[in-house]
C-alpha atoms as a PDB file:
ATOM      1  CA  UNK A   1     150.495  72.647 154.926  1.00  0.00           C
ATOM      2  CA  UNK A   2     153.429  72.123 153.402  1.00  0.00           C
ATOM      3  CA  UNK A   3     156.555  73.418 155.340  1.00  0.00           C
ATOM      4  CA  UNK A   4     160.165  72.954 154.879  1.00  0.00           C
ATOM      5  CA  UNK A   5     163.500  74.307 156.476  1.00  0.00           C
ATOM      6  CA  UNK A   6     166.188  76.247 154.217  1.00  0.00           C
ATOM      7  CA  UNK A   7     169.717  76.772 155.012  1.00  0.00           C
ATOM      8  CA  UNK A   8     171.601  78.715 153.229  1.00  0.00           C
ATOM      9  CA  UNK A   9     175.284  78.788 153.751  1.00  0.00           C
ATOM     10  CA  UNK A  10     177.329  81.224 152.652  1.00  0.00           C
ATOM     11  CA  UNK A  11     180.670  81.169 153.118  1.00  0.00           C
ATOM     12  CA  UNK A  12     181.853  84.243 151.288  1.00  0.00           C
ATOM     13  CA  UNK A  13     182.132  86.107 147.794  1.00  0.00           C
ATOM     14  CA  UNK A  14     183.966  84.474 144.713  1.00  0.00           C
ATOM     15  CA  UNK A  15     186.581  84.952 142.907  1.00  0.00           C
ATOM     16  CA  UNK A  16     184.400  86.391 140.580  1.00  0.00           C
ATOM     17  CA  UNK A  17     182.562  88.714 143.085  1.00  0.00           C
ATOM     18  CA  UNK A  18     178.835  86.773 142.844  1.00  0.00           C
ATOM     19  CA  UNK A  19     176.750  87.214 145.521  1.00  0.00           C
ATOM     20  CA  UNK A  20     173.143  85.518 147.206  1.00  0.00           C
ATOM     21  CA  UNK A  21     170.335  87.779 147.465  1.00  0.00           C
ATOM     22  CA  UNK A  22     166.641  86.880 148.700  1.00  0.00           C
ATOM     23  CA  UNK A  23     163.510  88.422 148.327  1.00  0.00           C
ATOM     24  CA  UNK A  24     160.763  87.337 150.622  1.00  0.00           C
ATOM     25  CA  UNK A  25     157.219  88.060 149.377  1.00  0.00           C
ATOM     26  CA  UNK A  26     153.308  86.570 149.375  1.00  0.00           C
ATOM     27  CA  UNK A  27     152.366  84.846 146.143  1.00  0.00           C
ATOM     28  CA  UNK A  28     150.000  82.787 145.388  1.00  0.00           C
ATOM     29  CA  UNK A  29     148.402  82.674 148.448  1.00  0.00           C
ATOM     30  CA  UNK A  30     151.941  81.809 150.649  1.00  0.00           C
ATOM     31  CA  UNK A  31     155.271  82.614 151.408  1.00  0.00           C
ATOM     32  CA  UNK A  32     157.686  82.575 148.520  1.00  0.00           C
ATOM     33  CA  UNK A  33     161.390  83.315 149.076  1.00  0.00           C
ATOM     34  CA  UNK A  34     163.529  83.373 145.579  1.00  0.00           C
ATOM     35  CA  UNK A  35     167.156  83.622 145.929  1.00  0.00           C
ATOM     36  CA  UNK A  36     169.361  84.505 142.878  1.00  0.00           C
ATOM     37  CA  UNK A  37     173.473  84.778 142.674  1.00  0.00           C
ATOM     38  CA  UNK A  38     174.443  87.711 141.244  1.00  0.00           C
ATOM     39  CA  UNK A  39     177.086  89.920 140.326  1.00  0.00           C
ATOM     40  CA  UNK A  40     175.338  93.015 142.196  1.00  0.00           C
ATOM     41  CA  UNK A  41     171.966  93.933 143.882  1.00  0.00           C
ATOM     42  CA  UNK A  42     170.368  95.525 140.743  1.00  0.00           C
ATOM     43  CA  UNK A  43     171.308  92.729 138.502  1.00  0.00           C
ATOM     44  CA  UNK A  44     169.153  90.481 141.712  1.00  0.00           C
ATOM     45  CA  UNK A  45     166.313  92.553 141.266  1.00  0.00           C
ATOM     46  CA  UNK A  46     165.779  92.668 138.079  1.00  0.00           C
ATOM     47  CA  UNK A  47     165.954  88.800 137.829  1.00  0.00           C
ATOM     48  CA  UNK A  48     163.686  88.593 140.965  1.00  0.00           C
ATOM     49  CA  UNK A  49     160.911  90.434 139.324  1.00  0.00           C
ATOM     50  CA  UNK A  50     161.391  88.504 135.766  1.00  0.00           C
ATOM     51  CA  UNK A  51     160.957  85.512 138.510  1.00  0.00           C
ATOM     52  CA  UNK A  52     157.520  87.316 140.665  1.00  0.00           C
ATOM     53  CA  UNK A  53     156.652  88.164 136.841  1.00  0.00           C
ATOM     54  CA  UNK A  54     155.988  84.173 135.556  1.00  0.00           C
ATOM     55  CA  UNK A  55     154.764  83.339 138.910  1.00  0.00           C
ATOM     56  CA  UNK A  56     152.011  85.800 138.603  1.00  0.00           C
ATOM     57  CA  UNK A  57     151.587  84.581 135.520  1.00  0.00           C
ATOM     58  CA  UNK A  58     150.854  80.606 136.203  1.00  0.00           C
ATOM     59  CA  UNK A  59     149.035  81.826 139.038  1.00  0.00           C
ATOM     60  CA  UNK A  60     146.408  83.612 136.670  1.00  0.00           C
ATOM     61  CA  UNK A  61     146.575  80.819 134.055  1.00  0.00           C
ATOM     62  CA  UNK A  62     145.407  77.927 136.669  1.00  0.00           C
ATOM     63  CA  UNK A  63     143.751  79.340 139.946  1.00  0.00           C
ATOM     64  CA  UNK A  64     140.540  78.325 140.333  1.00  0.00           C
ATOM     65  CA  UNK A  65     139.671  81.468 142.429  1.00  0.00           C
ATOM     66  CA  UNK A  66     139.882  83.832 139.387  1.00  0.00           C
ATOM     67  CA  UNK A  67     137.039  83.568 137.457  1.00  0.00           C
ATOM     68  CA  UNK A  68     139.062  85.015 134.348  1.00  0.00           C
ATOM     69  CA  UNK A  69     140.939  82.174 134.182  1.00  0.00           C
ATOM     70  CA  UNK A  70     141.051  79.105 131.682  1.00  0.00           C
ATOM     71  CA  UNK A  71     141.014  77.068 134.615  1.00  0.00           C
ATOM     72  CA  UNK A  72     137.644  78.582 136.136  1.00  0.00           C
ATOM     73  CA  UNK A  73     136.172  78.574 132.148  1.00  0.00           C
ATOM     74  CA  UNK A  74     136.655  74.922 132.231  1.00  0.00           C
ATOM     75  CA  UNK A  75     135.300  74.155 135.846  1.00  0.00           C
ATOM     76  CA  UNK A  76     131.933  76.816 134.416  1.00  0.00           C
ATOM     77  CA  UNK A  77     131.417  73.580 131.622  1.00  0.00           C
ATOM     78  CA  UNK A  78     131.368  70.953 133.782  1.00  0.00           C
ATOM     79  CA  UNK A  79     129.402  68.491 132.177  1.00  0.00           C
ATOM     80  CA  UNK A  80     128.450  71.323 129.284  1.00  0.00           C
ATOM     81  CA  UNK A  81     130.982  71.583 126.873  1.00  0.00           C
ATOM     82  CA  UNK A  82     134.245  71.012 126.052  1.00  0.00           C
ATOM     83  CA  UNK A  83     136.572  74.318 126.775  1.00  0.00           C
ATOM     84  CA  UNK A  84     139.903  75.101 124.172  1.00  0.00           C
ATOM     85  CA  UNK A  85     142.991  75.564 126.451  1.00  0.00           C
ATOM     86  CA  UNK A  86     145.709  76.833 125.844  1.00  0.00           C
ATOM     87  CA  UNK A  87     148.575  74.595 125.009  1.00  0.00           C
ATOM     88  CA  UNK A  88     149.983  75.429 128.821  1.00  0.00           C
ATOM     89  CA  UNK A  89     146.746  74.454 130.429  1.00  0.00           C
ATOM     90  CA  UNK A  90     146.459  71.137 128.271  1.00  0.00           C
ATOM     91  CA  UNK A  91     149.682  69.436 128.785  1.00  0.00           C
ATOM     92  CA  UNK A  92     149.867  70.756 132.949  1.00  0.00           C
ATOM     93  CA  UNK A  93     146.533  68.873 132.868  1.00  0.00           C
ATOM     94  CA  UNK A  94     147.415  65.941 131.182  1.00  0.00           C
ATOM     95  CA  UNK A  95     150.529  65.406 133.026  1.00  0.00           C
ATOM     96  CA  UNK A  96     148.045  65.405 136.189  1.00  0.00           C
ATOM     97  CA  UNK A  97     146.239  62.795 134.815  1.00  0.00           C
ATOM     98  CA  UNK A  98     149.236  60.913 134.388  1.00  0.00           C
ATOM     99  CA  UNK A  99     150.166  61.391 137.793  1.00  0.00           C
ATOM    100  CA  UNK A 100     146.888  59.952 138.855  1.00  0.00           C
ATOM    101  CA  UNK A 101     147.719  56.732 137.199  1.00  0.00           C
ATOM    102  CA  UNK A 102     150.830  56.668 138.736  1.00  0.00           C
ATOM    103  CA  UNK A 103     149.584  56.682 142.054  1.00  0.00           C
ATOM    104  CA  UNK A 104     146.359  54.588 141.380  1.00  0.00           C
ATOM    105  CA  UNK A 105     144.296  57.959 141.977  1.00  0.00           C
ATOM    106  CA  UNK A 106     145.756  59.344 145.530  1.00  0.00           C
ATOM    107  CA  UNK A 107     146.627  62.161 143.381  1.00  0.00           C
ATOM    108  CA  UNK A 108     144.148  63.728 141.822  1.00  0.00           C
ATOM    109  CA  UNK A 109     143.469  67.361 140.195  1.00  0.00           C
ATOM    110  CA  UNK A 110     139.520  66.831 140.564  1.00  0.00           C
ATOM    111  CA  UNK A 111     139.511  66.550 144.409  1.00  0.00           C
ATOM    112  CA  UNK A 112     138.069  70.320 143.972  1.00  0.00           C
ATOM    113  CA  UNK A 113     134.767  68.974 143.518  1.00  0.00           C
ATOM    114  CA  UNK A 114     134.772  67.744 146.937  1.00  0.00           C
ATOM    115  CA  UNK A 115     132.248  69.092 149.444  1.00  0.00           C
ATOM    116  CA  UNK A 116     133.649  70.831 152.300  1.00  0.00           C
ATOM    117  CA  UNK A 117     132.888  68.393 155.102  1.00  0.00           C
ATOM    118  CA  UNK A 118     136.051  68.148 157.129  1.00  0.00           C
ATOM    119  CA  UNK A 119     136.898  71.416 159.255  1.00  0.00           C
ATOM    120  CA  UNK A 120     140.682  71.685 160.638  1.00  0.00           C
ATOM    121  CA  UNK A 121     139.717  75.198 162.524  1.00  0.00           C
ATOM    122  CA  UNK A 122     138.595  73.518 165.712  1.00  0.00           C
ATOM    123  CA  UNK A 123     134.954  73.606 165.026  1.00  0.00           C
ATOM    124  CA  UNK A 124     134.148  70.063 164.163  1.00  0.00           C
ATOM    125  CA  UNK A 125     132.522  67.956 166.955  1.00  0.00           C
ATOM    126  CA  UNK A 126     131.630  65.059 165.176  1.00  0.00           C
ATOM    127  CA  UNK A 127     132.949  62.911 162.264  1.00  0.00           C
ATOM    128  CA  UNK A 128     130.699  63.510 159.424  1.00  0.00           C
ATOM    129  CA  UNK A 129     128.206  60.581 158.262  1.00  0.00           C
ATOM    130  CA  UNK A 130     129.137  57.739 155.747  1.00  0.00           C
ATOM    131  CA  UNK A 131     126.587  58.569 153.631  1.00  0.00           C
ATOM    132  CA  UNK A 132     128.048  62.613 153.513  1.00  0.00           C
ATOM    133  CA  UNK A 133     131.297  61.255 153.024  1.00  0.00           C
ATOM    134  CA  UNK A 134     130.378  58.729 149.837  1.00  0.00           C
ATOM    135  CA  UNK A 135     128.260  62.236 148.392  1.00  0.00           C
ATOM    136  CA  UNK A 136     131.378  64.181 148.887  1.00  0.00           C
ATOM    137  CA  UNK A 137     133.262  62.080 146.600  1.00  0.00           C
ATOM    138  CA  UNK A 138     130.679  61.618 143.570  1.00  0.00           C
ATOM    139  CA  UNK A 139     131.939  63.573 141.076  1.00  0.00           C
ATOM    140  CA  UNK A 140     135.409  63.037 141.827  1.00  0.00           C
ATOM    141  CA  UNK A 141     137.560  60.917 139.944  1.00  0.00           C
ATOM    142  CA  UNK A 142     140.481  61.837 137.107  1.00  0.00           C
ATOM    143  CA  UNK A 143     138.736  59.077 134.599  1.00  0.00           C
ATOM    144  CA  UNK A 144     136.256  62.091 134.534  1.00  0.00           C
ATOM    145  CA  UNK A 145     138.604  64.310 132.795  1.00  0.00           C
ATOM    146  CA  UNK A 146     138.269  64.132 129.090  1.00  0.00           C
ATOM    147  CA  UNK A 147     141.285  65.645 127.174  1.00  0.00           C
ATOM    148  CA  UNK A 148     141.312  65.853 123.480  1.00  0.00           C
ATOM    149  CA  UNK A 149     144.997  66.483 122.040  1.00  0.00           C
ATOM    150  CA  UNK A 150     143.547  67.021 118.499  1.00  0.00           C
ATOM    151  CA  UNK A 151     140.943  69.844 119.395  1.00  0.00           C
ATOM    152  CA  UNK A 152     143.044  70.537 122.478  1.00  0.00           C
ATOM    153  CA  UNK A 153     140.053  69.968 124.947  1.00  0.00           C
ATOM    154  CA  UNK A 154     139.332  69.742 128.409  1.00  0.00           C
ATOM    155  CA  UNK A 155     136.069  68.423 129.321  1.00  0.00           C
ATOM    156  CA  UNK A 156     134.587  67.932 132.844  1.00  0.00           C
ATOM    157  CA  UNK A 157     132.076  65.208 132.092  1.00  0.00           C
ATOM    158  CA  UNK A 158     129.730  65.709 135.003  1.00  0.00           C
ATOM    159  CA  UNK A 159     128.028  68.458 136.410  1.00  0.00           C
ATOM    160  CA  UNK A 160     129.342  70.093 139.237  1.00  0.00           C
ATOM    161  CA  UNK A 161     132.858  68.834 138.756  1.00  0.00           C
ATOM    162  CA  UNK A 162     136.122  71.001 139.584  1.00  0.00           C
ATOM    163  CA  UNK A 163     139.623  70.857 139.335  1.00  0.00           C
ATOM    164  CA  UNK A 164     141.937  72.573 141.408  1.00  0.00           C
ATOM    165  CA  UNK A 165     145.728  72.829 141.179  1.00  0.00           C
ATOM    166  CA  UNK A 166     146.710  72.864 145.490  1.00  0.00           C
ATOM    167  CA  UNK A 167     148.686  69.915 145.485  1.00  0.00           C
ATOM    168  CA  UNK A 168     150.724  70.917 142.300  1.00  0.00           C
ATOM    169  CA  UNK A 169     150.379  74.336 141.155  1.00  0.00           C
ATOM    170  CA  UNK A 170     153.261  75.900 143.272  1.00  0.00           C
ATOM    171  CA  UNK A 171     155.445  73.020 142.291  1.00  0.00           C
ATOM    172  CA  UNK A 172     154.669  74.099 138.526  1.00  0.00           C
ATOM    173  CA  UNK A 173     155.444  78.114 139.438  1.00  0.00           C
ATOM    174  CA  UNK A 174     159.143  76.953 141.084  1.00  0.00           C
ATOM    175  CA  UNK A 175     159.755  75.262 138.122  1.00  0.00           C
ATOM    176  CA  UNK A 176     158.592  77.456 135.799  1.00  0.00           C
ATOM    177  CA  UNK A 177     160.209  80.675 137.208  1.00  0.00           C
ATOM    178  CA  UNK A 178     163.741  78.248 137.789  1.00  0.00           C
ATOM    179  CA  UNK A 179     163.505  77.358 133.854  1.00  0.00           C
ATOM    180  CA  UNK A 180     162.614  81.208 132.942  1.00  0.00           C
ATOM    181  CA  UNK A 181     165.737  82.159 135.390  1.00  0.00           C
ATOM    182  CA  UNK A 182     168.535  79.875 133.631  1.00  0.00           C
ATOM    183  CA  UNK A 183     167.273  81.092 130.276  1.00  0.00           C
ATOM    184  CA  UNK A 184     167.946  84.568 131.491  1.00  0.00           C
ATOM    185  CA  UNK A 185     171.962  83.331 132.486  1.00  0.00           C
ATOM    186  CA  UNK A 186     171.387  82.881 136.411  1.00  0.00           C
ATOM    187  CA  UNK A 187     173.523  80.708 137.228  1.00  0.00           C
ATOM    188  CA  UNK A 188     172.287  80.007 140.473  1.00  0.00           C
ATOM    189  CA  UNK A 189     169.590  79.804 142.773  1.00  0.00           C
ATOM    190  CA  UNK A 190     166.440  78.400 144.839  1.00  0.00           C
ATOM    191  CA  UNK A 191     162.729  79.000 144.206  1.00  0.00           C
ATOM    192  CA  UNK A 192     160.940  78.160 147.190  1.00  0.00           C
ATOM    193  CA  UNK A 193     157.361  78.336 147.082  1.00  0.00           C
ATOM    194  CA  UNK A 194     155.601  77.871 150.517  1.00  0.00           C
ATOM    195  CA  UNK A 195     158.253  74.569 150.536  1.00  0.00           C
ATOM    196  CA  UNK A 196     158.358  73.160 146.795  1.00  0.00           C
ATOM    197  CA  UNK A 197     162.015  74.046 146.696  1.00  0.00           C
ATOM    198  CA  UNK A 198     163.519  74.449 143.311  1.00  0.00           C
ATOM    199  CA  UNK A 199     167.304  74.679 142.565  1.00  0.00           C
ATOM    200  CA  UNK A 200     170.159  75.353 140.510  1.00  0.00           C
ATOM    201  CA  UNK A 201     173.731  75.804 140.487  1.00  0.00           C
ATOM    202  CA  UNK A 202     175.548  76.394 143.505  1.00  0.00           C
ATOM    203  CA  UNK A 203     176.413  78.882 146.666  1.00  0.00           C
ATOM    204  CA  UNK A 204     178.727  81.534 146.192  1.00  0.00           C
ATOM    205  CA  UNK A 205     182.143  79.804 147.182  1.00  0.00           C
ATOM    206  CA  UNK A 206     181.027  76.229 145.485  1.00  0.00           C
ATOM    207  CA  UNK A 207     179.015  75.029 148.223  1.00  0.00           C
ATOM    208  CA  UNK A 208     175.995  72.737 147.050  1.00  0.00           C
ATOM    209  CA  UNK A 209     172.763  74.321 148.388  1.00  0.00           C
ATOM    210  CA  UNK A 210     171.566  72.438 151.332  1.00  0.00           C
ATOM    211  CA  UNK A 211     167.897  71.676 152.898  1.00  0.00           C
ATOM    212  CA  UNK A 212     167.174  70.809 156.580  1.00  0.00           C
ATOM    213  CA  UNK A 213     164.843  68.085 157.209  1.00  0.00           C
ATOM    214  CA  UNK A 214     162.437  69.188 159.990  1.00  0.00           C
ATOM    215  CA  UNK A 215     160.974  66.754 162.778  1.00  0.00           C
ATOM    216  CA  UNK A 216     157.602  67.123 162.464  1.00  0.00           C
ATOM    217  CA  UNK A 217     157.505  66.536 166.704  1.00  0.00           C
ATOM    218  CA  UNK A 218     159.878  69.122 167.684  1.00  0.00           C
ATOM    219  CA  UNK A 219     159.879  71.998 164.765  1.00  0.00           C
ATOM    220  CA  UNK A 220     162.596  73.412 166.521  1.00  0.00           C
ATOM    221  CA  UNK A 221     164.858  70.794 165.473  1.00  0.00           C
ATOM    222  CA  UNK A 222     166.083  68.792 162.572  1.00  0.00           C
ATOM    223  CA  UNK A 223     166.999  65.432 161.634  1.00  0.00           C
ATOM    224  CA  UNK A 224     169.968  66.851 159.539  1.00  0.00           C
ATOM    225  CA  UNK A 225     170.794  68.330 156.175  1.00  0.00           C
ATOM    226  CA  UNK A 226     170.794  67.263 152.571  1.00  0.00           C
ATOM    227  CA  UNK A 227     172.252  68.451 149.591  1.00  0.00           C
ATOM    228  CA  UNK A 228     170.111  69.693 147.352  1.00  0.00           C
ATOM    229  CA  UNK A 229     171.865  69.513 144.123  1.00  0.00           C
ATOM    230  CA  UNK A 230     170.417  70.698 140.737  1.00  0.00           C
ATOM    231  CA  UNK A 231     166.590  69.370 141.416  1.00  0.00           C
ATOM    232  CA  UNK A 232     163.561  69.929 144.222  1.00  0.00           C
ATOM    233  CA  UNK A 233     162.371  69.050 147.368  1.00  0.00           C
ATOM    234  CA  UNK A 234     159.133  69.715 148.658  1.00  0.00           C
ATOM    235  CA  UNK A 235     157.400  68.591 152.048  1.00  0.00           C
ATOM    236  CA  UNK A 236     154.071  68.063 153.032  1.00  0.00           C
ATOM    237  CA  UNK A 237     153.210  68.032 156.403  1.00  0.00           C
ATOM    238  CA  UNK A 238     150.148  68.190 158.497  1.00  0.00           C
ATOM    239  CA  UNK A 239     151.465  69.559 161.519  1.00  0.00           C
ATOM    240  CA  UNK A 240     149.055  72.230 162.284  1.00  0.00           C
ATOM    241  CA  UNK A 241     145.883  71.082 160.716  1.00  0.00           C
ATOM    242  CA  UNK A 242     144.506  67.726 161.604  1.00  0.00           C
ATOM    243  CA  UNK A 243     141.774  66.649 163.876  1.00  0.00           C
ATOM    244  CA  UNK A 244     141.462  63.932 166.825  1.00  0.00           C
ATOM    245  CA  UNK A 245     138.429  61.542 167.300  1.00  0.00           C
ATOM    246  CA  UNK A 246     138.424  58.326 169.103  1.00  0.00           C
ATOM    247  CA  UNK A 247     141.804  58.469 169.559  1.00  0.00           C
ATOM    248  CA  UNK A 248     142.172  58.769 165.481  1.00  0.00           C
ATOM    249  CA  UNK A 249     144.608  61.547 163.903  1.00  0.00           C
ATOM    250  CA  UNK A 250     142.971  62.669 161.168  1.00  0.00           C
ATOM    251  CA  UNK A 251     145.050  64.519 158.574  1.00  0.00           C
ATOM    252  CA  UNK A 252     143.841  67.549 156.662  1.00  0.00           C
ATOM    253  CA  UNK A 253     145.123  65.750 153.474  1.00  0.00           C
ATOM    254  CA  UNK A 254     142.411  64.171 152.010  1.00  0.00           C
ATOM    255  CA  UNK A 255     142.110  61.075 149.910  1.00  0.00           C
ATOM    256  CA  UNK A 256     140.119  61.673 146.700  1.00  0.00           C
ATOM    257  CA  UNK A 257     138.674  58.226 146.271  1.00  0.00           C
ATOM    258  CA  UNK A 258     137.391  57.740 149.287  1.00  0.00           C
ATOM    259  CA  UNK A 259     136.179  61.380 151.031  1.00  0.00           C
ATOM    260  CA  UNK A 260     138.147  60.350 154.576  1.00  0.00           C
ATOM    261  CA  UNK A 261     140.950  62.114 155.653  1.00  0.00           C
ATOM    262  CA  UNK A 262     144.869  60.220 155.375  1.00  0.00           C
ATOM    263  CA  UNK A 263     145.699  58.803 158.452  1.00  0.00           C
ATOM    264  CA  UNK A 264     149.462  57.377 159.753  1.00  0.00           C
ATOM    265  CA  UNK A 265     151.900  60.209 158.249  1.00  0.00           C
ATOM    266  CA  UNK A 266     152.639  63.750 159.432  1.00  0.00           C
ATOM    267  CA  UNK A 267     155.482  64.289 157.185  1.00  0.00           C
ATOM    268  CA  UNK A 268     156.509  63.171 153.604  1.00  0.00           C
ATOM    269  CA  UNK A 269     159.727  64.770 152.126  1.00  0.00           C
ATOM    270  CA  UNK A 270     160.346  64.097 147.868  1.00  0.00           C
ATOM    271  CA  UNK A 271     163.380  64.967 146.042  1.00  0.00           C
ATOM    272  CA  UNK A 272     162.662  64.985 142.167  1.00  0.00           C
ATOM    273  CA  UNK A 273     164.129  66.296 139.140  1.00  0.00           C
ATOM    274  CA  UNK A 274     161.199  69.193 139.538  1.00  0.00           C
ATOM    275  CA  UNK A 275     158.703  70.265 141.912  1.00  0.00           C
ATOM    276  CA  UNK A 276     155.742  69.870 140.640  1.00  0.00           C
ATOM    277  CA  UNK A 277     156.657  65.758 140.650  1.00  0.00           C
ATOM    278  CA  UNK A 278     157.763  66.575 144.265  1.00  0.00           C
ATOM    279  CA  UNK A 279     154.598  68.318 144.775  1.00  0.00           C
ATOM    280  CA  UNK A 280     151.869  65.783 143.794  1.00  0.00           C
ATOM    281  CA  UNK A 281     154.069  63.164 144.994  1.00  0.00           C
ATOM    282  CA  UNK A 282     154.336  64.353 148.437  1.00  0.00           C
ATOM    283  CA  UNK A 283     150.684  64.524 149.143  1.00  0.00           C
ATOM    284  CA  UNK A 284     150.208  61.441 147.131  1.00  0.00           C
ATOM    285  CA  UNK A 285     152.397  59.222 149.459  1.00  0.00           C
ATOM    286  CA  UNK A 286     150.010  60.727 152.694  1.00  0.00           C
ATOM    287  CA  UNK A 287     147.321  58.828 150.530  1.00  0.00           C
ATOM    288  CA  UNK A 288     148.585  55.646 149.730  1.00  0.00           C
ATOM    289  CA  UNK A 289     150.718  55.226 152.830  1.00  0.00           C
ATOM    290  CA  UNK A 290     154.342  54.617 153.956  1.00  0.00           C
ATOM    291  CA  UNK A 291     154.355  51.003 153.019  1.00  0.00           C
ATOM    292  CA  UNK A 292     152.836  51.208 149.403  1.00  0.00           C
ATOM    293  CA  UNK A 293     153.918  54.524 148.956  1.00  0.00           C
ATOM    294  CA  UNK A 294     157.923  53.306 149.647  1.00  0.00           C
ATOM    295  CA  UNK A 295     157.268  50.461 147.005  1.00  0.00           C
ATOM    296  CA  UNK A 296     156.021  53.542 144.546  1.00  0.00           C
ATOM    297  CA  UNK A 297     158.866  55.552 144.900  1.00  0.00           C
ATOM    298  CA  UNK A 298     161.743  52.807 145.047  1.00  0.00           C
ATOM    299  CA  UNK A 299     160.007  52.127 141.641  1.00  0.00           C
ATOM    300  CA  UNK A 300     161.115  55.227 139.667  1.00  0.00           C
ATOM    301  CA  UNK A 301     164.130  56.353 139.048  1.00  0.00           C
ATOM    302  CA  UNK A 302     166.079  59.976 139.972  1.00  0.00           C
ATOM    303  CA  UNK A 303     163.380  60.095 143.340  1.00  0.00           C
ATOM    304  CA  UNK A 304     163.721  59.508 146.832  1.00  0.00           C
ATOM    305  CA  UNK A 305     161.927  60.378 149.663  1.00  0.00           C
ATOM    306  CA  UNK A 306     161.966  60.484 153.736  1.00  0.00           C
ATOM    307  CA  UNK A 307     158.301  59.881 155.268  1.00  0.00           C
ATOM    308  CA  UNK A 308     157.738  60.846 159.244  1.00  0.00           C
ATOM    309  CA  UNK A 309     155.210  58.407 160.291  1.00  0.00           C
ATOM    310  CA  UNK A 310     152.522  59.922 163.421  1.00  0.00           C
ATOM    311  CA  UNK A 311     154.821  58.659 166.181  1.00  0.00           C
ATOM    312  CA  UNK A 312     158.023  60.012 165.231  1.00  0.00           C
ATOM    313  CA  UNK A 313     159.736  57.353 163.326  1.00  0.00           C
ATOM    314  CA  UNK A 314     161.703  57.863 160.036  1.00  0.00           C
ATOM    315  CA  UNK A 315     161.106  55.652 156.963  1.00  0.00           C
ATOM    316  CA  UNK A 316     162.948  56.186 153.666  1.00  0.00           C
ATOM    317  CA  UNK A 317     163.182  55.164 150.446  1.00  0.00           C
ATOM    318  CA  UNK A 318     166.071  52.749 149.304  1.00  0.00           C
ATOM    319  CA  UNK A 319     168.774  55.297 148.276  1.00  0.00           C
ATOM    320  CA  UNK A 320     168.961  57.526 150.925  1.00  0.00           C
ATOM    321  CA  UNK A 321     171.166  56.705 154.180  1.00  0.00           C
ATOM    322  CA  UNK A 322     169.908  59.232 156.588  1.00  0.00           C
ATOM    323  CA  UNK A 323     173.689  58.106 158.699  1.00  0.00           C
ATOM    324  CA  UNK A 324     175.144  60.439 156.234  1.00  0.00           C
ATOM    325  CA  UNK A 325     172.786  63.873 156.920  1.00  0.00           C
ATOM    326  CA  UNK A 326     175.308  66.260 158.130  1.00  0.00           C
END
């Protein structure tokens, strides 16, 4: 679950009479709320649909649901064929794969395949076996994913593999539907998509946008705000959907290379030039954990991030002084 506080403050109408509007709606799957500054309410609208527009479009070019789409055509060849993308498709894809590299596999598009061991509903009375758990994870792996930039290829090399797009794919809509916006002359806004934040320009009056970092324990409450500036934030959280056994938290973030659940974090904010680098990071650093994951991000450049560890405590990466959150 990803989940993520926004605070908007307005503190008036300019000089040149722009306003904020927000439209809250269900794409995707989740809550989206896109938020434009515009001269008038018509103007708003008509930018918010160009906006629902693209993200109705990504969602039909990579959901894994729709069996229409290049995504599903490529998950039907598993081990088969190779599939012709589009050029979209093939470069989201190989970015992914880059990502997985990055982060020495805790990312990775072709958890999909996974079997559907772990329950977060309440049902589950018993860890499953090792031996489920290895099975679960056999045809995982991003090594698996053949692209071809010649032919413009993807190719699934085993049978019964899958990708899936969850831990990116609303990152890539807020960024796509941001980039579509300031071609169309917005000159400000935020895309949030179920918490992959995307933004641009300023409030009405100046103002920088700002984002409220939740505590995890108390969702009530917040350590503070931070600006948000012209880039994203996402969080991932598992606040809601983990399980207990032995005294063990078990997230409902899975790690792809080994079938078990992350363990240690319950929150993990990124701030990136885009989302969907917010996005896979996010749930990446619930893989590799606070210590390895802090050495990751303090690594590359233009990214920071706050991780909420299971008992409360804040961690952060090496740029950001948490005295100054407002």
């Amino acid at each position: 679950m990803k989940q993520i506080l926004l605070v908007l403050l307005l503190t008036g109408i300019s000089l040149n009479a722009q306003q904020s509007f927000k439209r809250v709606l269900k794409l995707m799957g989740s809550r989206f709320e896109i938020t434009v500054v515009a001269q008038n309410k018509t103007q708003a609208d008509y930018h918010i649909d160009q906006a629902v527009a693209e993200i109705s479009r990504i969602e039909k070019l990579i959901s894994s649901w729709d069996p229409a789409s290049e995504t599903s055509e490529v998950n039907r060849q598993a081990g088969i064929q190779p599939i012709k993308v589009s050029a979209e498709l093939f470069e989201l894809i190989s970015r992914c794969i880059e990502l997985s590299k990055l982060t020495d596999g805790a990312f990775d598009i072709s958890y999909a395949s996974m079997d559907r061991l772990w329950k977060f509903d309440g049902s589950m009375k018993e860890l499953p076996s090792a031996q489920e758990i290895k099975a679960s994870v056999a045809r995982v792996g991003y090594q698996k994913i053949l692209v071809d930039e010649v032919s413009q290829t993807i190719f699934l090399r085993e049978n019964g593999m899958k990708i899936g797009f969850g831990a990116i794919g609303k990152g890539y809509a807020a960024d796509m539907a941001k980039d579509l916006l300031l071609r169309e002359g917005v000159v400000a806004g935020i895309i949030n998509a179920a918490g992959d934040m995307s933004s641009w320009g300023t409030q009405p009056g100046g103002k920088p946008w700002q984002v409220a970092i939740t505590n995890p324990m108390d969702k009530t409450k917040s350590f503070g705000l931070l600006p948000m500036g012209e880039g994203a934030v996402v969080t991932s959280g598992d606040y809601e959907k983990f399980v207990r056994f032995n005294g063990k938290r078990y997230s409902h973030i899975m790690d792809p290379r080994t079938g078990y659940p992350a363990t240690g974090i319950i929150s993990a904010t990124v701030f990136a030039p885009k989302a969907e680098l917010a996005d896979a990071l996010s749930t990446a650093l619930f893989v590799m954990g606070i210590e390895t994951g802090l050495d990751r991000i303090n690594q590359l450049e233009g990214i920071e991030c706050i991780i909420v560890d299971d008992s409360g405590k804040l961690f952060t990466s090496q740029r950001i002084d948490l005295k100054k959150l407002e």
